[in-house]
PDB file of N, CA and C in Angstrom:
ATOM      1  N   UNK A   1      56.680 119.408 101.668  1.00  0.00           N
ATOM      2  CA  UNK A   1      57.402 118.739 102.732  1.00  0.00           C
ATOM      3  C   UNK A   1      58.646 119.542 103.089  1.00  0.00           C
ATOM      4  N   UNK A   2      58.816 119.747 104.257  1.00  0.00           N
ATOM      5  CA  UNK A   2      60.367 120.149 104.745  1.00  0.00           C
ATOM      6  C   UNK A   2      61.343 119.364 104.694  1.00  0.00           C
ATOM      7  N   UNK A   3      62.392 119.583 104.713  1.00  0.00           N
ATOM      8  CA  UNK A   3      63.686 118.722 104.890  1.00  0.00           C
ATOM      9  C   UNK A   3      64.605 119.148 105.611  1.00  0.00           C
ATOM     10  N   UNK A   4      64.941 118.515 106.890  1.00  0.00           N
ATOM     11  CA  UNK A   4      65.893 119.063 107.921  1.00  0.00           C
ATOM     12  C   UNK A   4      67.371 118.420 107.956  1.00  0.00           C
ATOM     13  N   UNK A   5      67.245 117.457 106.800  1.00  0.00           N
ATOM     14  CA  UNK A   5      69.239 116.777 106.298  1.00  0.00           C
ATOM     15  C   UNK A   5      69.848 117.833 106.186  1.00  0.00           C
ATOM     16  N   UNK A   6      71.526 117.985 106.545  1.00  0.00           N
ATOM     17  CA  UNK A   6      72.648 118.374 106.101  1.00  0.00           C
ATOM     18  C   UNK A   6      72.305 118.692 104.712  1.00  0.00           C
ATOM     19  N   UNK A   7      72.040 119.971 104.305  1.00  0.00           N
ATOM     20  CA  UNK A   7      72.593 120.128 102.569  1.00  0.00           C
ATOM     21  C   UNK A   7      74.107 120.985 102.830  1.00  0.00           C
ATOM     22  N   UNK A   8      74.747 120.271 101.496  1.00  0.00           N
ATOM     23  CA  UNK A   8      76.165 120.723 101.430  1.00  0.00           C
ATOM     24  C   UNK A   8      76.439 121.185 100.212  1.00  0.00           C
ATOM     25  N   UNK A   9      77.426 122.803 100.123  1.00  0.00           N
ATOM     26  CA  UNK A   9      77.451 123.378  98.556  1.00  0.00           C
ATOM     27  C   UNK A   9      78.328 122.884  97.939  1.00  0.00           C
ATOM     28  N   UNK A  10      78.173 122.602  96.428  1.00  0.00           N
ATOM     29  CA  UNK A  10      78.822 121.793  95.763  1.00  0.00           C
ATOM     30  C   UNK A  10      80.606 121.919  96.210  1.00  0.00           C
ATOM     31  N   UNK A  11      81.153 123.027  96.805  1.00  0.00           N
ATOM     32  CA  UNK A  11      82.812 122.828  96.863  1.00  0.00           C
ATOM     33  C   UNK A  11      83.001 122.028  98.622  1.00  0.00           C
ATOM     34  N   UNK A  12      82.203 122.354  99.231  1.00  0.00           N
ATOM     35  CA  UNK A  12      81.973 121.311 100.264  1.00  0.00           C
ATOM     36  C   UNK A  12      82.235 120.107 100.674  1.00  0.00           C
ATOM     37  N   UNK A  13      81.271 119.726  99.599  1.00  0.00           N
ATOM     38  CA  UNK A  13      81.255 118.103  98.842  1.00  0.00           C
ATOM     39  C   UNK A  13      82.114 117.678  98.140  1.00  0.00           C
ATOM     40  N   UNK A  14      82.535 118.523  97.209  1.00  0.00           N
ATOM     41  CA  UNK A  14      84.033 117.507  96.680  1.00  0.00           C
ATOM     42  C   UNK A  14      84.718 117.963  97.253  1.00  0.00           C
ATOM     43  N   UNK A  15      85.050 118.657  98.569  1.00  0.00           N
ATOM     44  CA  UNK A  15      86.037 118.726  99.106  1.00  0.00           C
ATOM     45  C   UNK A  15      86.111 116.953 100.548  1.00  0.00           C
ATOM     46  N   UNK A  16      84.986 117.048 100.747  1.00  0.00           N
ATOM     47  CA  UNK A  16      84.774 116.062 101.515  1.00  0.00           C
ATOM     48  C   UNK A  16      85.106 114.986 100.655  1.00  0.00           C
ATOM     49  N   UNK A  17      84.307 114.467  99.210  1.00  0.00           N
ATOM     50  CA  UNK A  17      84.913 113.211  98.728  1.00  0.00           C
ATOM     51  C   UNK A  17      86.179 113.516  98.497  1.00  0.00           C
ATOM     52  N   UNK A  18      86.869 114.175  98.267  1.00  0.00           N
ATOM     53  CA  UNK A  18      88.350 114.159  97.936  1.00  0.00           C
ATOM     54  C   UNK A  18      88.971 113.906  99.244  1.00  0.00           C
ATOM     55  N   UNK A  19      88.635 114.233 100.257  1.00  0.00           N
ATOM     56  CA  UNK A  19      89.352 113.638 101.778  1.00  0.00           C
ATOM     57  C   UNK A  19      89.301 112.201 101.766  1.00  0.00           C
ATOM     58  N   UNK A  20      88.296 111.847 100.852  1.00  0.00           N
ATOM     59  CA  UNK A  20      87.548 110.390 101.599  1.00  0.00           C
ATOM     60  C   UNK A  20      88.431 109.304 100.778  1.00  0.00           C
ATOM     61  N   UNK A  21      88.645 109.952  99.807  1.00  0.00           N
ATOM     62  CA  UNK A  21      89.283 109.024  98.928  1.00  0.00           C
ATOM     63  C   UNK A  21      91.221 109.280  98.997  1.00  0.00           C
ATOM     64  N   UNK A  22      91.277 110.340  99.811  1.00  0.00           N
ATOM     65  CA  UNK A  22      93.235 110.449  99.952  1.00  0.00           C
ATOM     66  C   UNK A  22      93.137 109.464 101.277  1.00  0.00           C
ATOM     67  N   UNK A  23      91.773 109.448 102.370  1.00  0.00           N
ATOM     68  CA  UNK A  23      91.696 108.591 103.094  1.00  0.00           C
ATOM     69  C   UNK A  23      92.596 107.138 102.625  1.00  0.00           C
ATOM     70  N   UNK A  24      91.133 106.981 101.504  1.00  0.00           N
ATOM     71  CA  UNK A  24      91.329 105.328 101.296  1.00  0.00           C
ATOM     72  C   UNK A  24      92.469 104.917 100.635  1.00  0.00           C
ATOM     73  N   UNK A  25      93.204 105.882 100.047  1.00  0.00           N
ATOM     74  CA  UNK A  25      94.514 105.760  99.497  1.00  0.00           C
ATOM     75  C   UNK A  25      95.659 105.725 100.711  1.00  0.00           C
ATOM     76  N   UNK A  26      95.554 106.109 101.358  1.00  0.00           N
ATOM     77  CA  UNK A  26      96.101 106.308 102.993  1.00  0.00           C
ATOM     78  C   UNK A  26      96.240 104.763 103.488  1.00  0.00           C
ATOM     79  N   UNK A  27      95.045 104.087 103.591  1.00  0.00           N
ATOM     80  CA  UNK A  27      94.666 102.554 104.036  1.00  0.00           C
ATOM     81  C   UNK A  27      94.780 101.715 103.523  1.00  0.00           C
ATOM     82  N   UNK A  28      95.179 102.012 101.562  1.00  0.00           N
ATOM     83  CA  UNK A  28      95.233 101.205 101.206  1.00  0.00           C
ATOM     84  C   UNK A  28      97.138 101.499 101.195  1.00  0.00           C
ATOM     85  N   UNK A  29      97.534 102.204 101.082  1.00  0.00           N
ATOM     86  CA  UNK A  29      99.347 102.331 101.370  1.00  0.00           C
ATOM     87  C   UNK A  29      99.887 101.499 102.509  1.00  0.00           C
ATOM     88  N   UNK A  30      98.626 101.528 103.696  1.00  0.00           N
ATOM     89  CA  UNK A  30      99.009 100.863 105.011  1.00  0.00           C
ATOM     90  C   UNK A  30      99.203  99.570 104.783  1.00  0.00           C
ATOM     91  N   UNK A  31      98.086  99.265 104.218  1.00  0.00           N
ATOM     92  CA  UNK A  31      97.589  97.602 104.084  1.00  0.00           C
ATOM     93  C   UNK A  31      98.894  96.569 103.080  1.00  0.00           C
ATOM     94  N   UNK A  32      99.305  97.838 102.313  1.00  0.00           N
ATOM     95  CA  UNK A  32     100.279  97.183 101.028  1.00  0.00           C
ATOM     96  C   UNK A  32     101.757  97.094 102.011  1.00  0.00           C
ATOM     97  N   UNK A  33     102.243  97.807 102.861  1.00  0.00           N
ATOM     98  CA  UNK A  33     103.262  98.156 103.596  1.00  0.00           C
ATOM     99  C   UNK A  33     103.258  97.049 104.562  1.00  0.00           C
ATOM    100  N   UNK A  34     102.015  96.927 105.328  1.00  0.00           N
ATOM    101  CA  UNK A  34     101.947  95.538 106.022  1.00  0.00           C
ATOM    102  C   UNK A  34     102.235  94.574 105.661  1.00  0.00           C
ATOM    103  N   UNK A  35     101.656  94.021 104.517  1.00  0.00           N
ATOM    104  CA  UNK A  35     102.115  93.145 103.150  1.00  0.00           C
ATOM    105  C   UNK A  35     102.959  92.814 103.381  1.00  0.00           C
ATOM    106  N   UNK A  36     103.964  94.070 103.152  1.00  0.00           N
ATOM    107  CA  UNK A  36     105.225  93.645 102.512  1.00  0.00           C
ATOM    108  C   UNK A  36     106.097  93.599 103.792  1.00  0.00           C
ATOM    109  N   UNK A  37     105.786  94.159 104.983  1.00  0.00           N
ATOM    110  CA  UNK A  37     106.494  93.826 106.612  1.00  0.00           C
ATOM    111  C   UNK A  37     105.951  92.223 106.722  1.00  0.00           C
ATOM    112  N   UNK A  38     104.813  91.707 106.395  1.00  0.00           N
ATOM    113  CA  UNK A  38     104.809  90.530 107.207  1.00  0.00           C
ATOM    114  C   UNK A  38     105.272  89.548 105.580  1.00  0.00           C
ATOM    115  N   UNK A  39     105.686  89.599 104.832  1.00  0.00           N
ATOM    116  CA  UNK A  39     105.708  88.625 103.466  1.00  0.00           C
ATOM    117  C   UNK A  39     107.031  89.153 102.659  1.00  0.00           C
ATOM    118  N   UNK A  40     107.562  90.204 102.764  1.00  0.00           N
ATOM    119  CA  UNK A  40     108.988  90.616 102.539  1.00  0.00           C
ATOM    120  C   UNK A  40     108.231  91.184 100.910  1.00  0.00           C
ATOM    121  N   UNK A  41     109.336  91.621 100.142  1.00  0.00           N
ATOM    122  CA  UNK A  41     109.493  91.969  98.497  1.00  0.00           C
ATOM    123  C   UNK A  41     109.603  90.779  97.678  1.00  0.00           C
ATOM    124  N   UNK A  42     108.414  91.020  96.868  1.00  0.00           N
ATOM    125  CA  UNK A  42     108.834  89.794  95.654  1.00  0.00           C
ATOM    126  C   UNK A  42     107.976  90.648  94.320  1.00  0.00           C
ATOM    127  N   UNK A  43     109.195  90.026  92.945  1.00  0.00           N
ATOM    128  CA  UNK A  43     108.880  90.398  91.683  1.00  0.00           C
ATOM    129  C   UNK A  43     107.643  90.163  91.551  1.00  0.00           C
ATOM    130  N   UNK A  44     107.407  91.249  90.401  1.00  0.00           N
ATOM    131  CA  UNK A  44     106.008  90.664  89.894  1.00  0.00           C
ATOM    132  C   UNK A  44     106.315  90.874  88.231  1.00  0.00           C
ATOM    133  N   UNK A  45     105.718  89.886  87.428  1.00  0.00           N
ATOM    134  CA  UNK A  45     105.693  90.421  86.126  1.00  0.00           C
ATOM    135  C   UNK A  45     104.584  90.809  85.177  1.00  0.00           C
ATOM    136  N   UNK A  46     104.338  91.702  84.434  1.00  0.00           N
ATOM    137  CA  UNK A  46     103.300  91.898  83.834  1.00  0.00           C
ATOM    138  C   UNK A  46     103.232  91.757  82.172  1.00  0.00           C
ATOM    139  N   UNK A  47     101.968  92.029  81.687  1.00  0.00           N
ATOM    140  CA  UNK A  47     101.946  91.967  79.983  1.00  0.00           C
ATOM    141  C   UNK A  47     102.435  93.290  79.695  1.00  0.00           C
ATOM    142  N   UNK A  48     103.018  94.299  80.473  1.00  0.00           N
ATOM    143  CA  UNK A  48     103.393  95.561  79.600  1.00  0.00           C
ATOM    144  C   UNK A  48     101.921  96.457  79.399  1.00  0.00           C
ATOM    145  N   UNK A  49     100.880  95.703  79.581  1.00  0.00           N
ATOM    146  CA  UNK A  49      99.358  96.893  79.251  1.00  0.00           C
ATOM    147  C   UNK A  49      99.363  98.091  80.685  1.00  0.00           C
ATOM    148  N   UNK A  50      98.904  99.229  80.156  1.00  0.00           N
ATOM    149  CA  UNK A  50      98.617 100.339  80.932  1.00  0.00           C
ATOM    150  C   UNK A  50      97.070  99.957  81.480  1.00  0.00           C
TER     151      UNK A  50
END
C-alpha cells in the first residue's frame, strides 16, 4: 500500500509539540489573568505537598 500523509522527522515533531504546548500554556496564562480581571486576587492555602 502507498501512503500519501504528511510524514514528519523526528526534530520536526517535537518541535511542533513543543509549540503546541507553549501554545496551551499561553491560553492557559490568558484564562488565569481573566480570572483574576473579572474576580480580583484572593489567598489560597495549601498542605505544603510539591
Amino acid at each position: 500500500m502507498y501512503s500519501y500523509g504528511l510524514l514528519l522527522s523526528q526534530p520536526i515533531e517535537q518541535s511542533c509539540v513543543r509549540i503546541a504546548i507553549e501554545r496551551n500554556m499561553l491560553v492557559a496564562e490568558q484564562f488565569i489573568k481573566s480570572l483574576i480581571r473579572k474576580y480580583g486576587k484572593h489567598n489560597i492555602s495549601t498542605d505544603g505537598g510539591t
